[in-house]
PDB file of N, CA and C in Angstrom:
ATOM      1  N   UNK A   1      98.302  84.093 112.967  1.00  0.00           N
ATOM      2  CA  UNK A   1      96.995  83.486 112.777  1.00  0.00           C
ATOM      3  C   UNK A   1      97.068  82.072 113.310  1.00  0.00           C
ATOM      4  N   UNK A   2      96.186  81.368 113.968  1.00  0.00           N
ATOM      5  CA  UNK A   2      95.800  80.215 114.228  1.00  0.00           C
ATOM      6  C   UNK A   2      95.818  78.908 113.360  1.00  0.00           C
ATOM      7  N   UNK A   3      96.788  78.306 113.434  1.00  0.00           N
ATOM      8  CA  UNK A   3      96.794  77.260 112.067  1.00  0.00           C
ATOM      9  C   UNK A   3      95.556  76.267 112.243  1.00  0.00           C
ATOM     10  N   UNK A   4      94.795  76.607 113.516  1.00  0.00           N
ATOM     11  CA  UNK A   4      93.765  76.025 113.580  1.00  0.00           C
ATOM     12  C   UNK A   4      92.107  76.562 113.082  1.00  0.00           C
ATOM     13  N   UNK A   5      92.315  77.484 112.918  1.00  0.00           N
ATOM     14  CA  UNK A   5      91.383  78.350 112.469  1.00  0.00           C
ATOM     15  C   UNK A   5      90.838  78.287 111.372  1.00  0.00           C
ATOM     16  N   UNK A   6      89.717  78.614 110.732  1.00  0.00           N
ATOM     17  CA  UNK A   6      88.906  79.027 109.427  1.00  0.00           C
ATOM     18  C   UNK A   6      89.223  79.694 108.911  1.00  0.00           C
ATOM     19  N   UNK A   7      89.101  80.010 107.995  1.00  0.00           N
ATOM     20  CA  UNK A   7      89.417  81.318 107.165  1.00  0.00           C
ATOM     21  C   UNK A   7      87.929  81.420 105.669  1.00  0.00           C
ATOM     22  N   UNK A   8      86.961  81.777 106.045  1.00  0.00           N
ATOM     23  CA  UNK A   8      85.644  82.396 105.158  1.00  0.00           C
ATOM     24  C   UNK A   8      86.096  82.965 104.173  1.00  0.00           C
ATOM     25  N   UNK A   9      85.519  82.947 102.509  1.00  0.00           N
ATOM     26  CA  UNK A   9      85.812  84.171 101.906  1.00  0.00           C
ATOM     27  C   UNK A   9      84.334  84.770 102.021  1.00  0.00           C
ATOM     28  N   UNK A  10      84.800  86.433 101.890  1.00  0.00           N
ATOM     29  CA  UNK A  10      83.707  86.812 102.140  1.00  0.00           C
ATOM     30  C   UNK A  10      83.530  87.450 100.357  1.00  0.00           C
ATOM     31  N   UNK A  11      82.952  87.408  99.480  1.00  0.00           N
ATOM     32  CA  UNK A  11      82.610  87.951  98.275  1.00  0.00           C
ATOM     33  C   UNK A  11      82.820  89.633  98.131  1.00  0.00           C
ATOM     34  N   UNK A  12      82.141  89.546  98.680  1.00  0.00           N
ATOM     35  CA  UNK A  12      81.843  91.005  98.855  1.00  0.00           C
ATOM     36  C   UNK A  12      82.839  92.137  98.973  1.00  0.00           C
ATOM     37  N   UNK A  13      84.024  91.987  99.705  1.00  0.00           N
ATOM     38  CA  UNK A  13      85.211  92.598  99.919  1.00  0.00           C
ATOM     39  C   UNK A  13      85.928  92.726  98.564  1.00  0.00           C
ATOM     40  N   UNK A  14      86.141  93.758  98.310  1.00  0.00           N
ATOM     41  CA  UNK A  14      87.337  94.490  97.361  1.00  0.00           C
ATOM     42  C   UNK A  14      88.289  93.658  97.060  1.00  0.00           C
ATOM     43  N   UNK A  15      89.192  93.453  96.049  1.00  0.00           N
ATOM     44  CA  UNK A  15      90.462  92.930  95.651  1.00  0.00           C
ATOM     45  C   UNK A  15      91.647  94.141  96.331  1.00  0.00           C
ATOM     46  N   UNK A  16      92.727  93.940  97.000  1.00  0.00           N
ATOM     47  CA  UNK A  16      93.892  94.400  97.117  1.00  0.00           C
ATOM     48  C   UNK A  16      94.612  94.731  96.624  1.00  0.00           C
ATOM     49  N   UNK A  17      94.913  95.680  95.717  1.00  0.00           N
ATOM     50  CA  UNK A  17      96.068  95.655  94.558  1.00  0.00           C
ATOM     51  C   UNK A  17      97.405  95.898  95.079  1.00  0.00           C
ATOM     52  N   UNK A  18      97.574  96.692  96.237  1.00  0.00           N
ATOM     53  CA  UNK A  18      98.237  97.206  96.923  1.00  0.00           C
ATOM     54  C   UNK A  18      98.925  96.588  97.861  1.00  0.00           C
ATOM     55  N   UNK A  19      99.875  95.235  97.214  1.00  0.00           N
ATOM     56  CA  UNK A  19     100.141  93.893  98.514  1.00  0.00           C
ATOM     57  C   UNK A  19     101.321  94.524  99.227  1.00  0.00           C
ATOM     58  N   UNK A  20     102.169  95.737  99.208  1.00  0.00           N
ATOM     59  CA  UNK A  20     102.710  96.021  99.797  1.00  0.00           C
ATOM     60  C   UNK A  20     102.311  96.386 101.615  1.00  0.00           C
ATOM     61  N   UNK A  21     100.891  96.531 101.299  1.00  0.00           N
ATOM     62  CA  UNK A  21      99.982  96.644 102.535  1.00  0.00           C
ATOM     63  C   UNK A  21      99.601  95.727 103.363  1.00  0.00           C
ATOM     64  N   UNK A  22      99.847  94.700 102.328  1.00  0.00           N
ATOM     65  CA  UNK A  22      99.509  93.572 103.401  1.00  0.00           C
ATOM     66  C   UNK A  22     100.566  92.958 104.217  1.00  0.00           C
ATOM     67  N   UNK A  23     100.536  92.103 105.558  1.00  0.00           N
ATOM     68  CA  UNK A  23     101.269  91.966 106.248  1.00  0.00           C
ATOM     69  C   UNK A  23     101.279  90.272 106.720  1.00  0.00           C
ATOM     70  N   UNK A  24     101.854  89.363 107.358  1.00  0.00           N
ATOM     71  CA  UNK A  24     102.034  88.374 107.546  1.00  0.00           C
ATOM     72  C   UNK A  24     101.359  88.130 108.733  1.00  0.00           C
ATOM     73  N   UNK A  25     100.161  87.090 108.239  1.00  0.00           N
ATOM     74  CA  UNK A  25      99.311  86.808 109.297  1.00  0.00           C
ATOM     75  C   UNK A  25      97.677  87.725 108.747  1.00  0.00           C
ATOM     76  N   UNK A  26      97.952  88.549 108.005  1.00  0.00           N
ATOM     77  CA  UNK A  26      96.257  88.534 107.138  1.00  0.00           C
ATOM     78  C   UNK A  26      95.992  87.865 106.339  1.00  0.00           C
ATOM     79  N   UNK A  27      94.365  87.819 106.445  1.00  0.00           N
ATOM     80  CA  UNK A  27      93.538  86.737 105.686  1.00  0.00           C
ATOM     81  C   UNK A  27      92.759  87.502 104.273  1.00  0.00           C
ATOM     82  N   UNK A  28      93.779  86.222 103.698  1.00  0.00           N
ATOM     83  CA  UNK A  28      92.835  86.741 102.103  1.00  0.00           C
ATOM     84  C   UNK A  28      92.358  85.431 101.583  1.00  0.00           C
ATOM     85  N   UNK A  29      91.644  86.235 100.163  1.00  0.00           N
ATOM     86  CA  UNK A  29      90.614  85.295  98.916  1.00  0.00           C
ATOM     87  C   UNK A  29      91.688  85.372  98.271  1.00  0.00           C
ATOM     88  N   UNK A  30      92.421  84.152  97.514  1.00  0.00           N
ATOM     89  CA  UNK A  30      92.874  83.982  96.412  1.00  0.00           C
ATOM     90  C   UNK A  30      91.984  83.325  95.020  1.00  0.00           C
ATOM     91  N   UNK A  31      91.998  83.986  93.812  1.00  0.00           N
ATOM     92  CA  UNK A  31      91.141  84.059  92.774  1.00  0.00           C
ATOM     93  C   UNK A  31      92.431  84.165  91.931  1.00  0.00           C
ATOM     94  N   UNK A  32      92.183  82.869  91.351  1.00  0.00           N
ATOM     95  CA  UNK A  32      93.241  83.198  89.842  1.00  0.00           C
ATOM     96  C   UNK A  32      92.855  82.080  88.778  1.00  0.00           C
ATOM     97  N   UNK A  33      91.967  82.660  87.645  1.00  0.00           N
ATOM     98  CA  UNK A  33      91.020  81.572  86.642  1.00  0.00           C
ATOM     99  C   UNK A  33      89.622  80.701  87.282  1.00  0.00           C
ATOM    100  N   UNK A  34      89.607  79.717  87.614  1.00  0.00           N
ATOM    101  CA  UNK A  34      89.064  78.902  88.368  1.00  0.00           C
ATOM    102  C   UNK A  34      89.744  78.570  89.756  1.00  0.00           C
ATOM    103  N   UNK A  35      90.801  78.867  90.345  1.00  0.00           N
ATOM    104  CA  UNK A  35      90.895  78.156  91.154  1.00  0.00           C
ATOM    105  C   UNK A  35      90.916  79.893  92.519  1.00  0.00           C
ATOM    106  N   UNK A  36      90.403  79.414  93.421  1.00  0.00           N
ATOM    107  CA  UNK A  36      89.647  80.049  94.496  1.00  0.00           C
ATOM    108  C   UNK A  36      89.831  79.471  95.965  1.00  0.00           C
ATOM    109  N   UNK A  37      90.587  80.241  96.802  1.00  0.00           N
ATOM    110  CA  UNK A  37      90.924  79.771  98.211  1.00  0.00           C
ATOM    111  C   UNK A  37      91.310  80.530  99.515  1.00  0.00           C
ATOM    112  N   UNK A  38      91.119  80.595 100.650  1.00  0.00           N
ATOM    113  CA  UNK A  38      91.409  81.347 101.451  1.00  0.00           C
ATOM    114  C   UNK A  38      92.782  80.810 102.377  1.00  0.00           C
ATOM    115  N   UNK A  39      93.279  82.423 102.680  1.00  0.00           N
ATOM    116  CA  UNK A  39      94.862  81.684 102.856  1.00  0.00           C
ATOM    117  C   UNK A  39      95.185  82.829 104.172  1.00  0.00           C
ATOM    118  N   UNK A  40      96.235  82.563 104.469  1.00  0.00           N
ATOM    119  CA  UNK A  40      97.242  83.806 104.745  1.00  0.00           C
ATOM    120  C   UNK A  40      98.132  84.138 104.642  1.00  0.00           C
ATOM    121  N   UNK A  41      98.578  85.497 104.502  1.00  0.00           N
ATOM    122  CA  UNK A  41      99.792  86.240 103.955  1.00  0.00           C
ATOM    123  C   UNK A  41     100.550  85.529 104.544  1.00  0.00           C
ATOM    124  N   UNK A  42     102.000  85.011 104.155  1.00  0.00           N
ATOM    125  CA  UNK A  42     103.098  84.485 105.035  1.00  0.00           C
ATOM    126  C   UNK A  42     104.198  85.503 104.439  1.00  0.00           C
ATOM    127  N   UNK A  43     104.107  86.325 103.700  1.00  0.00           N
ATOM    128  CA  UNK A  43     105.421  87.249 103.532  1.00  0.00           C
ATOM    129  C   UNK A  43     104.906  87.835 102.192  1.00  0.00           C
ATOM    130  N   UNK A  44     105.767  89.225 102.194  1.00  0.00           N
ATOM    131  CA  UNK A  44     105.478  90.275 100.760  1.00  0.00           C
ATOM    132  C   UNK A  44     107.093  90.787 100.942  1.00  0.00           C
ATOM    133  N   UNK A  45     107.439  90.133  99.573  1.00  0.00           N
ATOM    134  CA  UNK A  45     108.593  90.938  99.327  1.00  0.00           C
ATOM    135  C   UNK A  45     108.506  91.764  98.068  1.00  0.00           C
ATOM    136  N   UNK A  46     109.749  92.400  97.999  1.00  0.00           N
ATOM    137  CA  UNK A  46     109.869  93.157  96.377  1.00  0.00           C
ATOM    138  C   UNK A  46     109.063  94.416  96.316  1.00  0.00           C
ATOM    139  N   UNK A  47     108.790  94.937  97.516  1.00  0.00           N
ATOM    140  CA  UNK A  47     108.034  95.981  97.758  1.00  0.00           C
ATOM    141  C   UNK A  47     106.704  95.887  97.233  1.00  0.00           C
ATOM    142  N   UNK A  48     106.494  94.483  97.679  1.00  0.00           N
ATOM    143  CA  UNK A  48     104.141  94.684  97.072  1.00  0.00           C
ATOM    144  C   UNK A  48     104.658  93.516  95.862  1.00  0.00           C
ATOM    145  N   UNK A  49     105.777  93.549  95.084  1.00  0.00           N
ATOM    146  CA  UNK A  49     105.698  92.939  93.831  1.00  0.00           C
ATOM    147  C   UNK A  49     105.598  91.320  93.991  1.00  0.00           C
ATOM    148  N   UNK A  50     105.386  90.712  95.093  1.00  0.00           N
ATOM    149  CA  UNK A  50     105.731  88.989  95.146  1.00  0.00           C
ATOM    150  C   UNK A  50     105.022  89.175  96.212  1.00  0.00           C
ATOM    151  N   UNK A  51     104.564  87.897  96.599  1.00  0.00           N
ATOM    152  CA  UNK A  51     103.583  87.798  97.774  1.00  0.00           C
ATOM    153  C   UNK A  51     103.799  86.003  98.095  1.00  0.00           C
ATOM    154  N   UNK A  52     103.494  85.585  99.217  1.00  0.00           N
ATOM    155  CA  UNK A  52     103.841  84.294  99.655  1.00  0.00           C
ATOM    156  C   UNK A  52     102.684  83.802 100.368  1.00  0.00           C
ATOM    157  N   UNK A  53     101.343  83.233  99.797  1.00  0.00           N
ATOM    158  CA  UNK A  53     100.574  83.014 100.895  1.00  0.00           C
ATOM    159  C   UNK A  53     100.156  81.034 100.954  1.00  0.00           C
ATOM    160  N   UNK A  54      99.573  81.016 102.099  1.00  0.00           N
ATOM    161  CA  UNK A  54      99.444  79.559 103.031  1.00  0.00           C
ATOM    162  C   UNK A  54      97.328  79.677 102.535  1.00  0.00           C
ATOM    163  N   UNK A  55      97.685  78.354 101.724  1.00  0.00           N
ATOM    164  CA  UNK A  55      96.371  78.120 101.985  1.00  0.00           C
ATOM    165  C   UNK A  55      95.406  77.452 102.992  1.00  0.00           C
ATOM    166  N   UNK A  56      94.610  78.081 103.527  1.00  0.00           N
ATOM    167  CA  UNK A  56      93.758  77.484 104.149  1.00  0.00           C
ATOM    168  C   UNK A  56      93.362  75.872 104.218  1.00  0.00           C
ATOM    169  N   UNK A  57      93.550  75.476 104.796  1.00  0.00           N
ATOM    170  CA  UNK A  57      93.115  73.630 105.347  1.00  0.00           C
ATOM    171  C   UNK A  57      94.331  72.601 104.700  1.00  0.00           C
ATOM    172  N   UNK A  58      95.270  73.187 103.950  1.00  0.00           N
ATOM    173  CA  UNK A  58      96.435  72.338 103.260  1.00  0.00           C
ATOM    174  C   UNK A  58      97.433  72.819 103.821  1.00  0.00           C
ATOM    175  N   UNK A  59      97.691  74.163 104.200  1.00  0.00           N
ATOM    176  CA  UNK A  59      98.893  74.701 104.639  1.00  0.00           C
ATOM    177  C   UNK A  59     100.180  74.848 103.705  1.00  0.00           C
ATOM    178  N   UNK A  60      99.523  74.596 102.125  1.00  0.00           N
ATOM    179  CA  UNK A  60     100.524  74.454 101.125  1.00  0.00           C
ATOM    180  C   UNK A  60     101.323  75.984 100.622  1.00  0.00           C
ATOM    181  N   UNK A  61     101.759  76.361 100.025  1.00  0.00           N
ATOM    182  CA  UNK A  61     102.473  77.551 100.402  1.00  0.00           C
ATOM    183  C   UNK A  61     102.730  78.200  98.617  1.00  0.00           C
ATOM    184  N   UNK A  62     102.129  79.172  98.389  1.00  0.00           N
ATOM    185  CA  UNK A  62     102.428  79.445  96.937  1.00  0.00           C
ATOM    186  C   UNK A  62     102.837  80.930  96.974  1.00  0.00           C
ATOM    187  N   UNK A  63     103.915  81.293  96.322  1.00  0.00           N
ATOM    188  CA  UNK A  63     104.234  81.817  95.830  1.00  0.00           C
ATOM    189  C   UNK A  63     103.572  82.930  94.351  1.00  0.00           C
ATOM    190  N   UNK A  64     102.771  83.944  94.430  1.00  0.00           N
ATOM    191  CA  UNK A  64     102.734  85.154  93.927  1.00  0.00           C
ATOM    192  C   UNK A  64     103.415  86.123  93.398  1.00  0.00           C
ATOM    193  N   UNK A  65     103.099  86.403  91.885  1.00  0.00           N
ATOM    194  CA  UNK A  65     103.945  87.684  91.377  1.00  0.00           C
ATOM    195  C   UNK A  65     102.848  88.825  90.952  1.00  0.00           C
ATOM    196  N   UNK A  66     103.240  89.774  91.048  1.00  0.00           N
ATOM    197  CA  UNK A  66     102.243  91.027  90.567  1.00  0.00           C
ATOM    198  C   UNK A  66     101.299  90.586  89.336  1.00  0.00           C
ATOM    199  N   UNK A  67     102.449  89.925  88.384  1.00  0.00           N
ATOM    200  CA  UNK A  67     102.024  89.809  86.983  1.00  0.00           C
ATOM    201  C   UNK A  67     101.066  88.730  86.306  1.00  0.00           C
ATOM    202  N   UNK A  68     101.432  87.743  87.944  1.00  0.00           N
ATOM    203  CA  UNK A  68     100.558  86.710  87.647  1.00  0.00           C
ATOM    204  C   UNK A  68      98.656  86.650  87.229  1.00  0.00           C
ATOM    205  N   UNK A  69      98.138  87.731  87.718  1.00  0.00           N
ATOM    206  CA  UNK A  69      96.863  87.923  87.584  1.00  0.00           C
ATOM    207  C   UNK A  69      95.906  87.475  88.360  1.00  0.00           C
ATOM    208  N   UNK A  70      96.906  87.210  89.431  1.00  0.00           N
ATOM    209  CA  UNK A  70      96.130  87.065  90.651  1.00  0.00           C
ATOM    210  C   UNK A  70      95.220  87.851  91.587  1.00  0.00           C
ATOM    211  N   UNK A  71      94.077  87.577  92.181  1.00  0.00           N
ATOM    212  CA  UNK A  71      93.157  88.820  93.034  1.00  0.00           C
ATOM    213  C   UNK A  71      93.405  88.408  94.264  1.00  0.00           C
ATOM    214  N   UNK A  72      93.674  89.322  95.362  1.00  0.00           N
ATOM    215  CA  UNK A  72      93.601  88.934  96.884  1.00  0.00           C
ATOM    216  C   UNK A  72      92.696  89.793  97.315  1.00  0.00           C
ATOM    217  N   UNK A  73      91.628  89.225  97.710  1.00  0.00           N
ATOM    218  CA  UNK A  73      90.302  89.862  98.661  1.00  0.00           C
ATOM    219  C   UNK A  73      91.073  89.835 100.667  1.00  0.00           C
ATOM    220  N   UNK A  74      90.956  90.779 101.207  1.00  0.00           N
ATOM    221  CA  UNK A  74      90.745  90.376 102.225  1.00  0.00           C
ATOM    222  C   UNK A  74      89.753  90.048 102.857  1.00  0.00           C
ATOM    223  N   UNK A  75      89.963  88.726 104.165  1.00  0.00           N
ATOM    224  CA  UNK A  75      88.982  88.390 104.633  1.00  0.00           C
ATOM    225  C   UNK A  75      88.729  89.169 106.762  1.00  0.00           C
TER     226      UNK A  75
END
């Protein structure tokens, strides 16, 4: 993905439960309580169970667990 690029959330799109599917370099909605951001996948390990994504316009880098209660929409 373009570190120059946008990244939209779009509402409307489904949550992912299934992060083993996702791949490095797709664009998702991160939703967890209040806080809300569009990012991209930078790695899924643990077979789906951990996820590593780059937020959009900070490039800051967080770390995901299944259990956390996190939603990833793709964008």
């Amino acid at each position: 993905m373009n570190a120059g690029a946008t990244l939209q959330p779009r509402p409307t799109q489904r949550p992912n439960h299934q992060w083993e599917y996702l791949s490095p370099g797709d664009g998702v909605e991160v939703c967890l309580g209040d806080l809300q951001y569009a990012g991209w996948v930078d790695a899924v390990g643990d077979r789906g169970h951990l996820i590593w994504v780059i937020e959009n316009g900070t490039a800051g880098r967080r770390l995901f667990l299944r259990g956390d209660g996190v939603t990833l929409c793709p964008i």
